[in-house]
Protein backbone atom coordinates (compact mmCIF):
# COMPACT_ATOMS: atom_id res chain seq x y z
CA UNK A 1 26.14 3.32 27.86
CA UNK A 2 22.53 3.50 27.75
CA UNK A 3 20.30 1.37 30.62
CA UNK A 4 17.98 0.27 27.89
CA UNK A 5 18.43 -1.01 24.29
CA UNK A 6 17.02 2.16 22.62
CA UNK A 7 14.27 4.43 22.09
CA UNK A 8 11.77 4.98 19.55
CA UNK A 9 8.91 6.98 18.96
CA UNK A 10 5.60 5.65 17.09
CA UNK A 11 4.43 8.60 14.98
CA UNK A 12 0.72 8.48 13.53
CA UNK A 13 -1.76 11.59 12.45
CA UNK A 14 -3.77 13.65 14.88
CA UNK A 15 -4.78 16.51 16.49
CA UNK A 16 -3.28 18.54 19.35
CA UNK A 17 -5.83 17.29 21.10
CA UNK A 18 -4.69 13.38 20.35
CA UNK A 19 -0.94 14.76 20.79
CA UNK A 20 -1.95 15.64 24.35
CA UNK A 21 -3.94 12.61 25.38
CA UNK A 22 -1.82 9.90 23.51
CA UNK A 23 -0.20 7.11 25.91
CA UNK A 24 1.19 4.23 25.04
CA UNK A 25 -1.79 2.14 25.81
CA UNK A 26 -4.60 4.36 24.66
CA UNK A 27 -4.10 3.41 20.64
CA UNK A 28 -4.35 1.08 17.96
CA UNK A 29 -0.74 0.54 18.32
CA UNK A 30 -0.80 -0.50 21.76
CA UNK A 31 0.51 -4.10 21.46
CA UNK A 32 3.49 -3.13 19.77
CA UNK A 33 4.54 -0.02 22.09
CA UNK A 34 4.25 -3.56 24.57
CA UNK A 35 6.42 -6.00 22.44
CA UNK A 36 9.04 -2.92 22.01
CA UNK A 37 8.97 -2.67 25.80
CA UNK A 38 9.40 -6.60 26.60
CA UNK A 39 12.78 -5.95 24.34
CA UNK A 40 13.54 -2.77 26.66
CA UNK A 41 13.12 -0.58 24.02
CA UNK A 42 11.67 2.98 25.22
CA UNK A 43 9.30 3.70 23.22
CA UNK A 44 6.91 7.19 23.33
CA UNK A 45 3.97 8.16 20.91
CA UNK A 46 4.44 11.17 18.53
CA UNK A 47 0.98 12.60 16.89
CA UNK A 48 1.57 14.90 14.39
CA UNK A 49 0.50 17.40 11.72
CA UNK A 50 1.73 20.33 10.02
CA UNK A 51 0.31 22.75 12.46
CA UNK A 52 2.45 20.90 15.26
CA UNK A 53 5.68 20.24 13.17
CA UNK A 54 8.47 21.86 15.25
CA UNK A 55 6.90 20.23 18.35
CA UNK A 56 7.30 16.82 16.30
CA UNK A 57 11.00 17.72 15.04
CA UNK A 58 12.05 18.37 18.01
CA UNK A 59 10.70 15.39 19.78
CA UNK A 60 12.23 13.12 16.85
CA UNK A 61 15.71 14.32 17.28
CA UNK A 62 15.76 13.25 20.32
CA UNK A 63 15.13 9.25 19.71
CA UNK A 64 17.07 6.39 18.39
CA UNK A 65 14.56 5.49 15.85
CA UNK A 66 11.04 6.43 14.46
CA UNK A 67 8.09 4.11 13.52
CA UNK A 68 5.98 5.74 11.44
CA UNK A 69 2.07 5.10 10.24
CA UNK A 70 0.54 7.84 8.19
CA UNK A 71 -1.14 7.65 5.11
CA UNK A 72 -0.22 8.90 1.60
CA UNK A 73 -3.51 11.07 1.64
CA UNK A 74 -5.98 11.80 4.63
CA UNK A 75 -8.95 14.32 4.30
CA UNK A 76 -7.11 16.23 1.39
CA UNK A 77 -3.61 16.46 3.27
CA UNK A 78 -0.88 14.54 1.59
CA UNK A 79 2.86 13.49 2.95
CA UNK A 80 4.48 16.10 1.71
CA UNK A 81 5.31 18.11 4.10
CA UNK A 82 5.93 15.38 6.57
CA UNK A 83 8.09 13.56 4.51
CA UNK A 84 10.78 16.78 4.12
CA UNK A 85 10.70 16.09 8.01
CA UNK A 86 11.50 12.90 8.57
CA UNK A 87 14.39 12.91 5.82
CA UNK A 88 15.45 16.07 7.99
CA UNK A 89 15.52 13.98 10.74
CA UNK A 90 16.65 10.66 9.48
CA UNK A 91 19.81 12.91 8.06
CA UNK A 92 20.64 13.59 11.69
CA UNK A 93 21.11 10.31 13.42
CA UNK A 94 17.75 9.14 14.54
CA UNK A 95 16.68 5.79 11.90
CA UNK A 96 13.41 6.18 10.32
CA UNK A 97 10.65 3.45 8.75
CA UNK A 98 9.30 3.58 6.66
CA UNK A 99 12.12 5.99 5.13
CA UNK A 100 10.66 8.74 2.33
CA UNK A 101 12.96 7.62 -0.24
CA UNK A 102 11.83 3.70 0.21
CA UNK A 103 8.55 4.72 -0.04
CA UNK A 104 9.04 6.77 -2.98
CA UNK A 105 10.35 3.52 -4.77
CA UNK A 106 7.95 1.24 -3.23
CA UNK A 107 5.14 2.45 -2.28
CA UNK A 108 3.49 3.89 -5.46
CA UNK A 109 1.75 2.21 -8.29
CA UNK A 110 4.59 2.62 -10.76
CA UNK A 111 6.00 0.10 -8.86
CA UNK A 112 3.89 -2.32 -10.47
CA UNK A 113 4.43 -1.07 -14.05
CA UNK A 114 8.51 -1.24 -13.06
CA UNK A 115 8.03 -4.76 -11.85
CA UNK A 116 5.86 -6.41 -14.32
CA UNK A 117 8.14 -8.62 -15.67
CA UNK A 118 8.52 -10.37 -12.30
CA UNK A 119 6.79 -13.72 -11.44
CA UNK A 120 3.55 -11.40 -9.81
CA UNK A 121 3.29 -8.72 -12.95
CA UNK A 122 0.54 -8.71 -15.53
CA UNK A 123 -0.22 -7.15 -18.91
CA UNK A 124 0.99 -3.51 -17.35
CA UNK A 125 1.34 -0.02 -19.03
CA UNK A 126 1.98 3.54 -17.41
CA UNK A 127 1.22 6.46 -19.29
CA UNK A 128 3.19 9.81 -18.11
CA UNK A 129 1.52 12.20 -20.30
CA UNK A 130 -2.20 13.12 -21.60
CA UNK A 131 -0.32 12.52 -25.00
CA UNK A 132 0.61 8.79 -24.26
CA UNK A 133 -3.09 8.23 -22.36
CA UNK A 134 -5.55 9.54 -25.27
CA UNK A 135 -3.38 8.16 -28.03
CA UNK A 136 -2.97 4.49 -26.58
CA UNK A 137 -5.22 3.72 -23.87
CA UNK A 138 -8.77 3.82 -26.65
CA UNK A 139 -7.61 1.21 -28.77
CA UNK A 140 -5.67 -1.02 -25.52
CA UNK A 141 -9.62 -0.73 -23.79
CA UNK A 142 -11.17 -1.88 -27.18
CA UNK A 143 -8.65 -4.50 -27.90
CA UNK A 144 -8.10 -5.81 -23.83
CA UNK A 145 -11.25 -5.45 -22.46
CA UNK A 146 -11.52 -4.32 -19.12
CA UNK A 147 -8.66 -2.18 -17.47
CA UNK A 148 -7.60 -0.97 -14.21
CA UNK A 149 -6.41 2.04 -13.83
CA UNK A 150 -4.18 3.61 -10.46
CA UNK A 151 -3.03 7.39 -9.93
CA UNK A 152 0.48 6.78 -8.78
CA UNK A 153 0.17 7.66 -5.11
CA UNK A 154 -3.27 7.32 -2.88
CA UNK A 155 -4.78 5.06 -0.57
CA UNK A 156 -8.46 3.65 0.43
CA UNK A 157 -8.86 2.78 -3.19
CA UNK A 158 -8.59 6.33 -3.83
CA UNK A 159 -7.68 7.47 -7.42
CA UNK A 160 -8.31 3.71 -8.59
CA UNK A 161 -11.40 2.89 -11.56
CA UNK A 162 -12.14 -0.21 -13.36
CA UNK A 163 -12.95 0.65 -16.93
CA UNK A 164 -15.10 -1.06 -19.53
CA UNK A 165 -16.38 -0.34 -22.77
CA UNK A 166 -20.00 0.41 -22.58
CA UNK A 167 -22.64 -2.11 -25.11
CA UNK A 168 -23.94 1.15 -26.20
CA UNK A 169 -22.57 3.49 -28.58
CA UNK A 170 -24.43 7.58 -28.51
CA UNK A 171 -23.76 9.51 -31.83
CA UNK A 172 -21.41 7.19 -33.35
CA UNK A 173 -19.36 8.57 -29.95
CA UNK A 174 -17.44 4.97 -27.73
CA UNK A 175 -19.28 5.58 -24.23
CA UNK A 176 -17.27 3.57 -20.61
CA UNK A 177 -18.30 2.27 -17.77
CA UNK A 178 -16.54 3.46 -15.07
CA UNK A 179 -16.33 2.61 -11.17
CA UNK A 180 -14.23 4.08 -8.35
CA UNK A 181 -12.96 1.62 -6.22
CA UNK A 182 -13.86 4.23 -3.07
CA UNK A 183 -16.34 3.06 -0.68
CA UNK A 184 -19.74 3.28 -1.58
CA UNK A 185 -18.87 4.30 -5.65
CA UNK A 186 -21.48 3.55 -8.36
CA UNK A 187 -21.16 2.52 -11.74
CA UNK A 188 -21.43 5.30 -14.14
CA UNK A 189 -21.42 5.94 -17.68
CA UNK A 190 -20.11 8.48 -19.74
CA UNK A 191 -17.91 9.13 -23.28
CA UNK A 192 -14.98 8.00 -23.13
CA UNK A 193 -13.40 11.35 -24.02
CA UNK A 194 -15.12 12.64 -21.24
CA UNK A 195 -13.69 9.98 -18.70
CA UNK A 196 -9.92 10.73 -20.23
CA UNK A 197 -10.37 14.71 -19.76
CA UNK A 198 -10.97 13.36 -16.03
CA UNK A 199 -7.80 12.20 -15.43
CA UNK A 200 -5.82 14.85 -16.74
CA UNK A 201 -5.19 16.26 -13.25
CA UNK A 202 -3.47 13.08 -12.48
CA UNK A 203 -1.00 13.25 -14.95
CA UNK A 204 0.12 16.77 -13.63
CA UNK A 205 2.86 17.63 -11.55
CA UNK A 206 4.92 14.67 -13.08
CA UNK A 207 2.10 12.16 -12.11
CA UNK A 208 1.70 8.98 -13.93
CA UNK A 209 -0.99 6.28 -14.32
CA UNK A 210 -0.36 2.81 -14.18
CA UNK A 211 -3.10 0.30 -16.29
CA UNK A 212 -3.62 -3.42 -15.43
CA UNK A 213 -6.14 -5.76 -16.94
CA UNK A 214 -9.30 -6.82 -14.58
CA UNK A 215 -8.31 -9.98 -12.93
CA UNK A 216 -11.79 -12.29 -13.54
CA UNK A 217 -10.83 -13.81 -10.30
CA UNK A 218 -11.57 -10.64 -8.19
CA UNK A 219 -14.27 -12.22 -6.64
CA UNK A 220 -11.58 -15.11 -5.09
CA UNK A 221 -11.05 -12.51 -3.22
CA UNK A 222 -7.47 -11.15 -2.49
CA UNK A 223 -4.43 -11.96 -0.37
CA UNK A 224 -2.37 -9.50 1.68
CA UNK A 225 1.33 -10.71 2.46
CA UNK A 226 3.12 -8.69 5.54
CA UNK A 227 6.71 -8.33 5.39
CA UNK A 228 9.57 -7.71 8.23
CA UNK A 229 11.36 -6.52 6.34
CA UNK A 230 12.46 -9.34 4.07
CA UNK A 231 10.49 -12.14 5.56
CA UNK A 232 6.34 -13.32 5.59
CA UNK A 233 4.80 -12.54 8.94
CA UNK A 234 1.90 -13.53 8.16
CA UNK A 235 -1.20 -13.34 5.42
CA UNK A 236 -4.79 -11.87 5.77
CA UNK A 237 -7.40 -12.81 2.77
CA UNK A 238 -10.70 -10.52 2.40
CA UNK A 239 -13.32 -10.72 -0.30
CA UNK A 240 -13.39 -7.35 -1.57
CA UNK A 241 -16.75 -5.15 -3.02
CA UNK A 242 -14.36 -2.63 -4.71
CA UNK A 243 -14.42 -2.59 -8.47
CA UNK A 244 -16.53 -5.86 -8.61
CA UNK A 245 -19.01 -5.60 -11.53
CA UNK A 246 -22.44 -4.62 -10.82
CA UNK A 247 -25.01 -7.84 -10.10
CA UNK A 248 -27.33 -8.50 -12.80
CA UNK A 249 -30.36 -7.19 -12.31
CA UNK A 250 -33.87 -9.24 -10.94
CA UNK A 251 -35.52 -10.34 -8.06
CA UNK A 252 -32.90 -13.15 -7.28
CA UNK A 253 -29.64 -11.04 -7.73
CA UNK A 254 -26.97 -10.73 -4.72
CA UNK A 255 -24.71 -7.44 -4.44
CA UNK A 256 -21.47 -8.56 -3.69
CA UNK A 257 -20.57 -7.76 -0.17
CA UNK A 258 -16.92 -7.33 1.51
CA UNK A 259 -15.76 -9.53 4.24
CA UNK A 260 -14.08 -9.20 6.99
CA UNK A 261 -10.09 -9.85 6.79
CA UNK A 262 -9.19 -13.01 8.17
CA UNK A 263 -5.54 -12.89 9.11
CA UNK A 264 -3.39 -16.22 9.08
CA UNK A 265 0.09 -16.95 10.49
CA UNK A 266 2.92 -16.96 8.12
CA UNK A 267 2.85 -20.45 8.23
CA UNK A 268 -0.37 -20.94 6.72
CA UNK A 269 -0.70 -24.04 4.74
CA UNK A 270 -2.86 -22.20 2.21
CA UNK A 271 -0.44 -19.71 1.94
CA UNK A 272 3.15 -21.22 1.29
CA UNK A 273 3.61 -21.13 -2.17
CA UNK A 274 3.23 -17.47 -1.98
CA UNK A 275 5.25 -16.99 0.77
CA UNK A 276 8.02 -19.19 -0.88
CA UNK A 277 8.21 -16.60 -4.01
CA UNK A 278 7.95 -13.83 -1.91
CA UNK A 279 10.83 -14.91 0.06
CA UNK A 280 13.20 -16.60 -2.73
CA UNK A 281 12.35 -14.87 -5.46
CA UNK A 282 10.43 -11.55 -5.61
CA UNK A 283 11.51 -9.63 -2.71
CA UNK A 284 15.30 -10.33 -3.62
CA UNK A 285 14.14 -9.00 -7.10
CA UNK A 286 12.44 -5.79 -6.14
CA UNK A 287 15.55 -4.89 -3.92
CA UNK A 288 17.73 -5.23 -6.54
CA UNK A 289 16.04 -3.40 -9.35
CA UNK A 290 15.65 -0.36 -6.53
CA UNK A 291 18.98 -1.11 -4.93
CA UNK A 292 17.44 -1.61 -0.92
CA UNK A 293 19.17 -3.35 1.10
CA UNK A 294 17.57 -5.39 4.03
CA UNK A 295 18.45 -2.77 6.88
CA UNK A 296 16.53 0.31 4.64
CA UNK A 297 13.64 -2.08 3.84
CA UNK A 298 10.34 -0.90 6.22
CA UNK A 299 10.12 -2.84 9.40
CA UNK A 300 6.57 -3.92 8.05
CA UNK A 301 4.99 -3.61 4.38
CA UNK A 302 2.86 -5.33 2.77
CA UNK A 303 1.75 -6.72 -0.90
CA UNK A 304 -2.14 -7.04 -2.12
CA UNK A 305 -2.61 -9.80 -4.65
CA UNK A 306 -5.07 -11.08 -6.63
CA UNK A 307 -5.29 -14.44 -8.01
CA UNK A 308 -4.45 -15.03 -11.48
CA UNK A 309 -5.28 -18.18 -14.21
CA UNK A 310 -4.73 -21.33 -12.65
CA UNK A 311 -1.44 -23.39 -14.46
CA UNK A 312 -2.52 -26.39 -15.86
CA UNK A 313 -1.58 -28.02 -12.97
CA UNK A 314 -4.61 -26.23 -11.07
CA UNK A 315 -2.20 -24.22 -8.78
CA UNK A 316 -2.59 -20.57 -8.13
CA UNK A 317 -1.03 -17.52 -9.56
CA UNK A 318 -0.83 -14.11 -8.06
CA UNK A 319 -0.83 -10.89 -9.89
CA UNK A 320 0.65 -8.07 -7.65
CA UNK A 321 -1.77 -4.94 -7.75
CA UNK A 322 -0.09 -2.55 -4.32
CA UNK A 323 2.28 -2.48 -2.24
CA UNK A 324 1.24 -0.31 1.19
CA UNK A 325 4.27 0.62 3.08
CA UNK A 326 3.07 4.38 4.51
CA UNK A 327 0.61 2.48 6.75
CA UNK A 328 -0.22 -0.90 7.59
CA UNK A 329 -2.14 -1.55 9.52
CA UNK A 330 -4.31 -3.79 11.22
CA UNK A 331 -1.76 -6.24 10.76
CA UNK A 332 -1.52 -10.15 12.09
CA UNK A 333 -1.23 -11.27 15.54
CA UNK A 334 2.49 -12.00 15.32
CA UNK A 335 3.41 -8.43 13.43
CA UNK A 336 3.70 -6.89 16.13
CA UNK A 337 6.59 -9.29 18.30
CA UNK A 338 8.50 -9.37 14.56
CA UNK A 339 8.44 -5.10 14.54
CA UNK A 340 9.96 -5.61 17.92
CA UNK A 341 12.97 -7.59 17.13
CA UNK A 342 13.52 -5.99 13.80
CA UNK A 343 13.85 -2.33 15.73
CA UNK A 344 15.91 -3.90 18.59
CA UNK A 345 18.53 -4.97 15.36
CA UNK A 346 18.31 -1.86 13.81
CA UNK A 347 18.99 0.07 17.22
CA UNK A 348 21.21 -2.42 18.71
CA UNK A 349 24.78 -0.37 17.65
CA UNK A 350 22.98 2.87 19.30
CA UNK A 351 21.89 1.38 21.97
CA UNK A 352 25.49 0.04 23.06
CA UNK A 353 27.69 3.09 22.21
């Protein structure tokens, strides 16, 4: 019988340089490496990338468990490659979280189109082929107003644009405006043929992309809900820059400016309807329309909302726009004790064979 109740590693992106170094304390990751030990859970830091694979394999296989932050894309690598190694892994013994095939159901922006008819969905389309985006997204921009549009996999408001029709036509030709939601993105304008032939990359490879409507309320800011698994830890609300229409112009306008995120207990008073639906209601809804249990759902995740139209009551809706399960992180004071217990259940038949 094993002396402690299980090991884990905590893998995250790096060099071999950053493999080398790494300690348990020297990372953003440090206070949970200490909650896992209060639990006596061993726990040891993996860095990885392709170049180092084996070395990471190898040092996998030989753990109860695997924690793992790494984003969906990070200076042009993707997960691809890393994911075929953790289901390699995961298929022999060692339990892994976020798990490839959870993400694959969560963590992309079809998600939302697969969802929408759930208390948090909106007015949502996907379109799978240039076919389906040319033929119906002209006339939905014309008729909607402004849309939102997500590649199906990125992060860092990569691959995300708010779209608009422009005031001006050229030529008798329907001209957009169009801004990234990447840091430090400008407004531009172009035909709107020429902003569709754009996106054709992102509907290769079996891509999709997934169209909202502009929540007016972006400026409310938006509210991120972290999950254990199937329960709230906790809330963090940041006013956001990204995809906020440009200020009018004159000597008295403000550019909007991002805040910091505050974070909030899961207790929140501001924050318990939400936490309420996520808990009763949605949650138990996404896990049964992608058949997850509780023991395969990520030890942390999180969903971004925006707020909707007030009821007539005044309360607060919430329109879902990601769910971020690859990486969360920084996450709320009290994350970090909650990823503790949840690994100590998941390892607890391991650790006592």
């Amino acid at each position: 019988m094993n002396t402690t109740a299980g090991s884990v590693a905590i893998l995250w992106r790096g060099d071999a340089e950053a493999r080398r170094d790494a300690t348990v304390s020297n990372n953003r990751f440090f206070r949970v490496f200490e909650e896992l030990a209060s639990l006596g859970i061993a726990a040891e830091p993996a860095v990885y990338s392709e170049e180092m694979a084996e070395e990471v394999r190898a040092q996998l296989l030989k753990v109860d468990g695997v924690l793992v932050w790494v984003d969906p894309i990070h200076d042009g690598r993707d997960r691809t490659a890393l994911n075929a190694l953790l289901c390699d892994v995961a298929s022999r013994g060692p339990w892994v979280s976020a798990h490839p095939d959870v993400i694959s159901k969560m963590g992309v922006k079809e998600v939302l189109y697969r969802t929408r008819h759930l208390g948090w969905g909106a007015d949502t389309y996907l379109y799978s082929s240039m076919d389906d985006f040319s033929n119906e997204f002209p006339d939905r921009l014309s008729r909607d107003g402004p849309r939102v549009l997500k590649q199906n996999r990125g992060n860092g408001g990569h691959g995300v644009w708010r779209v608009e029709r422009s005031s001006s036509t050229v030529n008798g030709r329907t001209w957009v405006s169009v801004l990234h939601a990447r840091k430090g993105s400008v407004t531009e304008e172009m035909p709107l043929e020429e902003f569709i032939a754009r996106c054709e990359p992102l509907l290769d490879s079996r891509g999709c992309i997934v169209d909202q409507p502009f929540q007016p309320r972006l400026a409310d800011g938006m509210v991120r809900c972290y999950m254990g698994t199937d329960k709230v830890v906790g809330f963090g609300h940041q006013f956001v820059k990204a995809l906020m229409p440009p200020p009018p112009e004159g000597p008295d306008s403000v550019s909007a400016q991002p805040g910091p995120r505050i974070m909030h207990a899961a207790a929140a008073k501001a924050f318990q309807d939400l936490r309420e639906r996520m808990e009763r209601e949605w949650t138990p809804q996404l896990m049964a329309l992608f058949d997850i249990d509780v023991k395969s759902l990520p030890v942390i995740w999180d969903a971004d909302f925006l707020y909707g139209p007030r009821t007539e009551a005044g309360k607060d809706t919430f329109v879902l726009c990601e769910i971020n399960v690859s990486s969360v992180f920084p996450i709320p004071d009290q994350a970090p004790a909650a990823i503790a217990r949840l690994v100590a259940e998941r390892l607890r038949p391991k650790a006592t064979r």
